[in-house]
Protein backbone atom coordinates (compact mmCIF):
# COMPACT_ATOMS: atom_id res chain seq x y z
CA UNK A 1 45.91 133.60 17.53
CA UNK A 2 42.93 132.28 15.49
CA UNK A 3 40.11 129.73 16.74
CA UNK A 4 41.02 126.41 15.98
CA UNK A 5 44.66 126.09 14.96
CA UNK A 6 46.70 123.63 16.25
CA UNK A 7 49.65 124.82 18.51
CA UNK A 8 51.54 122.95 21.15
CA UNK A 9 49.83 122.75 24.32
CA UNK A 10 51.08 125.48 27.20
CA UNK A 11 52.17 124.70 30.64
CA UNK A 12 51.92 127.02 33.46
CA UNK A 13 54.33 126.74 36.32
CA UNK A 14 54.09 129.10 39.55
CA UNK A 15 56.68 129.92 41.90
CA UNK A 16 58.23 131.83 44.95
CA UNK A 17 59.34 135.47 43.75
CA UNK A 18 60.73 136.04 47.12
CA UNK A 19 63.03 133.37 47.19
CA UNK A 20 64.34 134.31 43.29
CA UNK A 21 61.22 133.06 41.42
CA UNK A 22 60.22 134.69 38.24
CA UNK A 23 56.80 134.54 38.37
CA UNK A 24 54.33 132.74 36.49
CA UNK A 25 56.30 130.71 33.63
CA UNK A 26 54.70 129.49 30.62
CA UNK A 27 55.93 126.56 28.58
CA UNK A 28 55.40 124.10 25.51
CA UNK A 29 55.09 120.94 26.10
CA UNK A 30 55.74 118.24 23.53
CA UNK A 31 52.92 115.68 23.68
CA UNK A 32 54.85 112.97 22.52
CA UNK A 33 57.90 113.30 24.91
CA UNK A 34 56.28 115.50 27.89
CA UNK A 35 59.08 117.89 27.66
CA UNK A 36 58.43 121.69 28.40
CA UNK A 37 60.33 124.12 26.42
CA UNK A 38 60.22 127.66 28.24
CA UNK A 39 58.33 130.79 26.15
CA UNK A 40 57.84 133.55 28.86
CA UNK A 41 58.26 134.86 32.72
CA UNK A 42 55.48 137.40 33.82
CA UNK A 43 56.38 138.47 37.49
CA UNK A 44 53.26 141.07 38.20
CA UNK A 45 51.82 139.49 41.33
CA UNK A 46 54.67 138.15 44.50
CA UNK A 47 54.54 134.91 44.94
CA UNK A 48 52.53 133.27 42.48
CA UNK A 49 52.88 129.84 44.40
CA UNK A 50 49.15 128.06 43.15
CA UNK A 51 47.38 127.96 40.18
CA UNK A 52 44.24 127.01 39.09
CA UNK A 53 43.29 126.89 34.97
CA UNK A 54 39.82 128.63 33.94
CA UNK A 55 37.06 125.69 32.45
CA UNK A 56 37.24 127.40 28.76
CA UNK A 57 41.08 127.72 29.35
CA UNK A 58 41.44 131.37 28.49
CA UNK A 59 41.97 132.69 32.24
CA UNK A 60 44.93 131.72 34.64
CA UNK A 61 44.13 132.13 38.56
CA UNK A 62 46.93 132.48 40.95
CA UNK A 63 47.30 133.12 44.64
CA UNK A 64 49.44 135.50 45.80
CA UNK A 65 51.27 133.92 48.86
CA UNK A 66 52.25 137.05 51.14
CA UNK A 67 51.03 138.09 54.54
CA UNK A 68 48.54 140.33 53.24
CA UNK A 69 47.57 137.42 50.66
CA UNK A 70 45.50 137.99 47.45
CA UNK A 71 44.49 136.70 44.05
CA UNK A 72 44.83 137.61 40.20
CA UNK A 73 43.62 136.80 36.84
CA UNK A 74 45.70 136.23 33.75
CA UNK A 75 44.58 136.38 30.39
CA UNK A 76 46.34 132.81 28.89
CA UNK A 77 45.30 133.41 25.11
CA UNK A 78 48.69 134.56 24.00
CA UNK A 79 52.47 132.96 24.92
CA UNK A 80 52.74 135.29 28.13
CA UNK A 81 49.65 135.93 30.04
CA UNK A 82 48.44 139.23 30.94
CA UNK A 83 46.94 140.62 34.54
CA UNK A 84 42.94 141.30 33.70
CA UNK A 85 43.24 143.85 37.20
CA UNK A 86 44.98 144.24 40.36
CA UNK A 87 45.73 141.45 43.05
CA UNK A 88 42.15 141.28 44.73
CA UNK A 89 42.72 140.75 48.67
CA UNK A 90 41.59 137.60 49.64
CA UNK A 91 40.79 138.88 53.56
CA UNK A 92 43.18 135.94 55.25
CA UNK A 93 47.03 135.62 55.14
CA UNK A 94 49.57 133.15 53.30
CA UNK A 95 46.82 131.67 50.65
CA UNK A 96 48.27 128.15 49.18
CA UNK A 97 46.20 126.92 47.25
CA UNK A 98 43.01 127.44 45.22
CA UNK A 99 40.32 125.76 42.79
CA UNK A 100 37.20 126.97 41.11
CA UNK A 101 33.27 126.24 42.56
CA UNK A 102 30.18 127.44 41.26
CA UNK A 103 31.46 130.54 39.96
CA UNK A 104 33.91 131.59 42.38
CA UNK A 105 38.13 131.29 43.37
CA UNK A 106 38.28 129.85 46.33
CA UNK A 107 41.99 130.24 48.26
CA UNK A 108 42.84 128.47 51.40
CA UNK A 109 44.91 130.89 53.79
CA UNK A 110 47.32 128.79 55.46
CA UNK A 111 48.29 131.57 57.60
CA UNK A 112 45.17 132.69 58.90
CA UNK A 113 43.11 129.14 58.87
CA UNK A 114 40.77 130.10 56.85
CA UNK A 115 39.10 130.34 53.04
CA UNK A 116 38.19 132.59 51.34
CA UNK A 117 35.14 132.47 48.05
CA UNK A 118 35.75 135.55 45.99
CA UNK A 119 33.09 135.62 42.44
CA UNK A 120 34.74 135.48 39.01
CA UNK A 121 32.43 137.91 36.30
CA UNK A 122 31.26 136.36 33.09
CA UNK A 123 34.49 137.22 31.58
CA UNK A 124 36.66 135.65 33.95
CA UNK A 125 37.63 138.59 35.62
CA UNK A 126 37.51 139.38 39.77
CA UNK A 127 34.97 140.76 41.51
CA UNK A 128 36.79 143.37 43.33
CA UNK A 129 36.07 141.88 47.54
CA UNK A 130 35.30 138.32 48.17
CA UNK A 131 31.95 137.51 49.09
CA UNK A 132 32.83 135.58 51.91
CA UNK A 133 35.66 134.24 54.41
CA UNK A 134 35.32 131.19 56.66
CA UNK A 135 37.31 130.88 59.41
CA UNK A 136 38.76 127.51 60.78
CA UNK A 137 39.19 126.49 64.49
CA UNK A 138 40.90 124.24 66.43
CA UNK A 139 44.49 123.21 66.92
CA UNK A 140 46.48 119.85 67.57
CA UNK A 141 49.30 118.05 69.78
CA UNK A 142 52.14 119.11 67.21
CA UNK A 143 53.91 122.25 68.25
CA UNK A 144 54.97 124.66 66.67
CA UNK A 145 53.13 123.74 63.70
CA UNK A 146 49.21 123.16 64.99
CA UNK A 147 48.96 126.08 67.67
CA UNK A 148 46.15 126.94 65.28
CA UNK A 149 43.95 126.26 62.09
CA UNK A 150 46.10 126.16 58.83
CA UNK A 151 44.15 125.45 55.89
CA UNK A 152 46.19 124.02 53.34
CA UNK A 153 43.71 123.40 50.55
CA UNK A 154 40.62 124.08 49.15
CA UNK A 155 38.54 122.14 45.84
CA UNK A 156 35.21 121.07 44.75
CA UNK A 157 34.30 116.87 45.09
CA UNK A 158 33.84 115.16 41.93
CA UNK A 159 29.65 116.14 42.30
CA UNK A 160 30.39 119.62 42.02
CA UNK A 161 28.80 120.06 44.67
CA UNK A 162 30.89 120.99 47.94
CA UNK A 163 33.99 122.38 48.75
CA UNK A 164 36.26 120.24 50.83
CA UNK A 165 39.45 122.02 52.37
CA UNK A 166 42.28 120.10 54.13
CA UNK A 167 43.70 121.77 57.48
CA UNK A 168 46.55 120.69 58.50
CA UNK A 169 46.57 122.94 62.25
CA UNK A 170 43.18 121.35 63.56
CA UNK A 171 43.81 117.58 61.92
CA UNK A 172 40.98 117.60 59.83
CA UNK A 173 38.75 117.96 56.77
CA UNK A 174 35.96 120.14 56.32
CA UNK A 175 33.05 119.95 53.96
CA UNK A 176 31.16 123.02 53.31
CA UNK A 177 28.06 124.22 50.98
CA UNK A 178 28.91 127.58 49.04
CA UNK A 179 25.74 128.96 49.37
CA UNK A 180 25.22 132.57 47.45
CA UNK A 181 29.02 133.16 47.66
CA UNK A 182 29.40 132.32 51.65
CA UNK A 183 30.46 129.05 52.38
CA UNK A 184 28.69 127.05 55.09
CA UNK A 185 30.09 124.12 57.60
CA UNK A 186 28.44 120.98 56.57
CA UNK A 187 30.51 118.52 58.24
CA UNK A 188 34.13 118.02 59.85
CA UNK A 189 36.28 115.08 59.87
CA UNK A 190 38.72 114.38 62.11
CA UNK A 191 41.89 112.42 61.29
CA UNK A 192 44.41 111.21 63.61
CA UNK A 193 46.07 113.62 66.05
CA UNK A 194 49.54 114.84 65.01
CA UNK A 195 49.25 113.74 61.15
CA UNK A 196 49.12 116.71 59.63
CA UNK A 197 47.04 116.27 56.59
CA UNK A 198 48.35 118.63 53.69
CA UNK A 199 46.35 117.91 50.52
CA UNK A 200 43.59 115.23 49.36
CA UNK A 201 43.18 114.01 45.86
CA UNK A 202 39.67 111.91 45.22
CA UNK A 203 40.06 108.70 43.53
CA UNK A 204 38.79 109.13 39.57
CA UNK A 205 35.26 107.07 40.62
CA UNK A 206 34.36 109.78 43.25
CA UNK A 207 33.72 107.09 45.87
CA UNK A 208 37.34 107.40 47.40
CA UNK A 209 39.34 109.90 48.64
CA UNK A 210 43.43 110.23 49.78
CA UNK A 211 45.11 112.63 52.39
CA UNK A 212 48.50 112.71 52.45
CA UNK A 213 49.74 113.91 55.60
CA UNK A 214 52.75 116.24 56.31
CA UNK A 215 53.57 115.75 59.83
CA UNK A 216 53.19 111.77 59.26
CA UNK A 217 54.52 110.57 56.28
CA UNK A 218 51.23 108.64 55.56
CA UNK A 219 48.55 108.79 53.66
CA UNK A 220 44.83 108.02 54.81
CA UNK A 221 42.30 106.09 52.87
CA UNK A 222 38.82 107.80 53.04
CA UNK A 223 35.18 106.77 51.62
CA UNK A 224 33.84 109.64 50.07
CA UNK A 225 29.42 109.98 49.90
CA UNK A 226 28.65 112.95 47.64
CA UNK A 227 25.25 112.89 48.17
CA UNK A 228 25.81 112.79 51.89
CA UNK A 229 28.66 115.22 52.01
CA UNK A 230 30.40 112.96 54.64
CA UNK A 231 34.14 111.41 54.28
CA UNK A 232 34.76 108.39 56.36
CA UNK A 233 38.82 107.76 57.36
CA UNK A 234 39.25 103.87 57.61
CA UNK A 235 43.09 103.13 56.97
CA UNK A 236 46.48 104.73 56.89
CA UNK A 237 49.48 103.81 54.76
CA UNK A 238 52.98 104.88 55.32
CA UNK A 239 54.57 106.47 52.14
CA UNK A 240 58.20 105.57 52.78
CA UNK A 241 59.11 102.15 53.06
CA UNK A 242 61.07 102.86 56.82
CA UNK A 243 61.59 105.67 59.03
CA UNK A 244 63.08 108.83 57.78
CA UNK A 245 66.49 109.64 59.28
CA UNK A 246 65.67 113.01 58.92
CA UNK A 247 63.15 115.35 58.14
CA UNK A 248 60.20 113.88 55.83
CA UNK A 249 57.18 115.95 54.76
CA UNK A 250 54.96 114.69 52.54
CA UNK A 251 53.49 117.52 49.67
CA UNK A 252 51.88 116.79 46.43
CA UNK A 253 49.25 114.07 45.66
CA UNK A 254 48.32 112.48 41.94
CA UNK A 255 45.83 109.71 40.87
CA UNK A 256 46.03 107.83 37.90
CA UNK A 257 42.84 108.42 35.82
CA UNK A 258 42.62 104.41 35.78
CA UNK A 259 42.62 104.90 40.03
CA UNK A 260 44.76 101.95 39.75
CA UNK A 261 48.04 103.97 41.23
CA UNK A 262 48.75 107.23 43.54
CA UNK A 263 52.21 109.36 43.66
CA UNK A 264 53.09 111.22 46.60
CA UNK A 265 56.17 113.60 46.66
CA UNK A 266 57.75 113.88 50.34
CA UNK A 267 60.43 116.46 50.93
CA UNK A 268 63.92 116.38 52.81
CA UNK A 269 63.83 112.73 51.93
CA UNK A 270 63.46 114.37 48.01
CA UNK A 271 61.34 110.80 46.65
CA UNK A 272 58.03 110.13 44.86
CA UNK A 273 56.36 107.27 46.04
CA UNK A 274 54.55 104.53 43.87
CA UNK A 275 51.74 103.16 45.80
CA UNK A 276 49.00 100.58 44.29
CA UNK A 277 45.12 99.89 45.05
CA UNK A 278 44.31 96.97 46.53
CA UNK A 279 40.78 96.77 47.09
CA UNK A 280 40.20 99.59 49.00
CA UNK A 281 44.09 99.49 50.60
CA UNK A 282 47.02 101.30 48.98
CA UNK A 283 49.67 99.25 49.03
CA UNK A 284 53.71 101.27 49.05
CA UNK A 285 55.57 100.01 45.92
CA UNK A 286 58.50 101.68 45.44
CA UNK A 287 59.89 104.60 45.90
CA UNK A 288 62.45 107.28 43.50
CA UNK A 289 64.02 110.24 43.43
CA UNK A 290 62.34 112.97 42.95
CA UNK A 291 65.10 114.27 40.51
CA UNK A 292 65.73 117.36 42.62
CA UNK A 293 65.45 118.88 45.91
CA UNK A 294 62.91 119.63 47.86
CA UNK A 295 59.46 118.49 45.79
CA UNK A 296 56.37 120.78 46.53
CA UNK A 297 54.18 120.03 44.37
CA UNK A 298 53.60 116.99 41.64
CA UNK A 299 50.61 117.17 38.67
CA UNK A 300 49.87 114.26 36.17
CA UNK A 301 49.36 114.97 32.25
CA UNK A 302 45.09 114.18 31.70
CA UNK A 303 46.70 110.78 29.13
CA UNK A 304 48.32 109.30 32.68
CA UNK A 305 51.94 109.74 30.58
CA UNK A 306 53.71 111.67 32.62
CA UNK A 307 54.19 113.00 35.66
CA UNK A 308 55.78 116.12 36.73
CA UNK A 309 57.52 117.40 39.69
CA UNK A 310 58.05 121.69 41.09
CA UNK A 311 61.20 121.27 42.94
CA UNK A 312 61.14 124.22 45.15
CA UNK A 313 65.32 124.27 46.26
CA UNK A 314 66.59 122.92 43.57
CA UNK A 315 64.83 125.12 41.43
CA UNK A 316 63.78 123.12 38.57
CA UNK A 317 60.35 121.39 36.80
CA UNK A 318 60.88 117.48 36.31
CA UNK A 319 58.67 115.18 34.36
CA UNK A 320 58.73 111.27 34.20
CA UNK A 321 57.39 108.85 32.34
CA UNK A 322 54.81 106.80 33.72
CA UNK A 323 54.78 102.79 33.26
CA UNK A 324 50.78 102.75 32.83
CA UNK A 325 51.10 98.69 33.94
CA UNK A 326 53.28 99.23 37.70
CA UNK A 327 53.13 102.98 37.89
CA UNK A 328 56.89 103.29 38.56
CA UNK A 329 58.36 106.29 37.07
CA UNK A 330 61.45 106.75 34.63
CA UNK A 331 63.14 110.19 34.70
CA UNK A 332 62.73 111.77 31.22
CA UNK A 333 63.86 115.74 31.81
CA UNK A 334 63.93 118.74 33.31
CA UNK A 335 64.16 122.46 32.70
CA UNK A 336 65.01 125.16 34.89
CA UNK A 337 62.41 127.13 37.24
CA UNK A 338 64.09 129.18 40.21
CA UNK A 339 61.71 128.37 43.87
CA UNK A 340 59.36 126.36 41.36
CA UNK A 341 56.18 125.53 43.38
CA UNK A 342 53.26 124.72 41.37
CA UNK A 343 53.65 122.57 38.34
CA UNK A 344 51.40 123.34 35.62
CA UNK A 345 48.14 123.52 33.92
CA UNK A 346 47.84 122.62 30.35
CA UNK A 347 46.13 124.02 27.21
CA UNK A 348 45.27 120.94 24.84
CA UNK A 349 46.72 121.41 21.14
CA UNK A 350 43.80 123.97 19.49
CA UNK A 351 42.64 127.72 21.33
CA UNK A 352 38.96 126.26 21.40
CA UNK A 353 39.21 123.75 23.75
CA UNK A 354 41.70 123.01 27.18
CA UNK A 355 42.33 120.58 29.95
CA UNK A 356 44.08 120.74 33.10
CA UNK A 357 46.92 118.56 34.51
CA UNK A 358 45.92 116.48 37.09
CA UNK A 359 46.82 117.79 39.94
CA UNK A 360 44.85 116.15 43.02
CA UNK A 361 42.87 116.19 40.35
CA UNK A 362 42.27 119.40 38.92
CA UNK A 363 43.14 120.98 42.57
């Protein structure tokens, strides 16, 4: 395709090939409506469950969420993206997530607690090793699930300058320098015993941050100091309006890019919750379904429009629209998207020039 002509933005929406996924899909999406149209399947790396967008747009990152885990490169220029090399081992198991610092993929390894820093060439290729794993410690009261460290994710503050990853084993946050390709402990928070904190999305100000927690279905209120490096818990808000009768684990995270509203997904109980900021509080204002079963993983459109949902069970990609004056959301569509768990990264409407869906933001 050549430089500069208008096309419809692309969507990129990972998934579980183990449990029937088909890969990396890549949609259209209509900017006026939000709706994705579906243009291709590319299944070359198992379990592409995360996704992280390139700055210039033209290279697609993706974990691959196995035992042995790893991660690959797509070339996104075309309708279906192509592999730039083999699956490059990350050196930790079960890697969930991942976001770009400085130069580098970094992956958190659920399985193995730790994350991992691997260089990306001027090209956007791999390097072919990482060039450095850090290892997380610790445990917590909740068994089976915090015998251990279990680094859920990994992404750069709003400065750009550290990388903050979310573990939900050891009930805590860790900031850390990447420092010639190793990353280095700065600080640790610790959050309350038992929550379970999943993923954190920093308020669009950079002087706030949000954990939602899995084990808890909560979500704590941090200040964040970037020049510092420190993040300071001071309040916790449930994300369901009573007790679950069943099983409820929080997932995905959004902000608005007003910071006047967040959405949480939680699973098993299959909602998206509306909360508001007040002051520094957020305040739960309604919850809705989620439009599907079992919601992994939630990322907002950059104009705050829409919002859309991976439903992992149900197997299926659902987008609302947003009400930019409550933040409630009104179910618009869905499409199809067997063990869908990472919704989407966008290319803007010309080949010169992209932006990612907010994600937790850009997580």
């Amino acid at each position: 395709m050549t430089d500069g002509v208008r096309r419809q933005p692309r969507a990129f929406i990972g998934s579980f090939t183990a449990a029937g996924g088909h890969g990396v899909l890549t949609a259209a999406m209509d900017e006026q409506s939000g709706t994705l149209t579906v243009l291709s399947a590319v299944d070359g790396v198992p379990d592409p469950s995360y996704l992280a967008l390139s700055p210039d747009g033209g290279t697609l990152y993706t974990v691959s969420e196995t035992s042995d885990g790893a991660v690959a490169a797509f070339r996104v220029t075309g309708d279906k993206p192509e592999l730039t090399g083999p699956p490059v081992p990350v050196g930790g198991s079960g890697p969930t997530y991942l976001s770009l610092l400085d130069g580098h993929v970094l992956t958190a390894n659920y399985g193995s607690g730790s994350v991992t820093a691997v260089p990306v060439r001027a090209d956007g290729r791999l390097a072919d090793a990482p060039s450095g794993v850090f290892t997380h410690t610790g445990s917590g009261p909740h068994t089976p699930r915090q015998q251990g460290p279990h680094a859920h994710q990994v992404q750069p503050d709003p400065s750009g300058r550290w990388a903050v990853s979310v573990d939900l084993g050891t009930d805590s946050v860790r900031v850390c320098a990447l420092d010639g390709g190793t990353l280095a402990l700065h600080r640790e928070t610790a959050l309350r015993p038992g929550s379970g904190p999943r993923h954190l999305a920093f308020h669009p100000r950079g002087e706030h941050a949000y954990v939602v927690n899995e084990l808890a279905p909560t979500v704590t209120v941090c200040r964040w100091d970037a020049a510092e490096g420190t993040l300071r818990p001071f309040g916790e808000t449930s994300v369901l309006p009573s007790s679950p009768d069943g099983d409820a684990f929080p997932s995905g995270i959004a902000v608005s890019p007003d910071g006047r509203f967040v959405w949480i997904a939680t699973r098993g109980e299959n909602v998206l919750s509306v909360l508001a900021l007040d002051g520094e509080e957020l305040r739960l204002v309604a919850t809705v379904p989620c439009g599907g079963t079992w919601p992994r993983a939630i990322a907002l459109h950059p104009s705050g429009r829409f919002l859309y949902v991976a439903n992992e069970r149900s197997g299926d990609v659902t987008w609302f629209a947003v009400d930019p004056a409550t933040g409630m959301l009104r179910k618009s569509g869905s499409i199809e998207a067997p063990a869908a768990s990472c919704v989407v990264r966008v290319l803007r409407s010309n080949s010169t020039t992209s932006k990612a869906l907010s994600s937790a933001p850009i997580a």
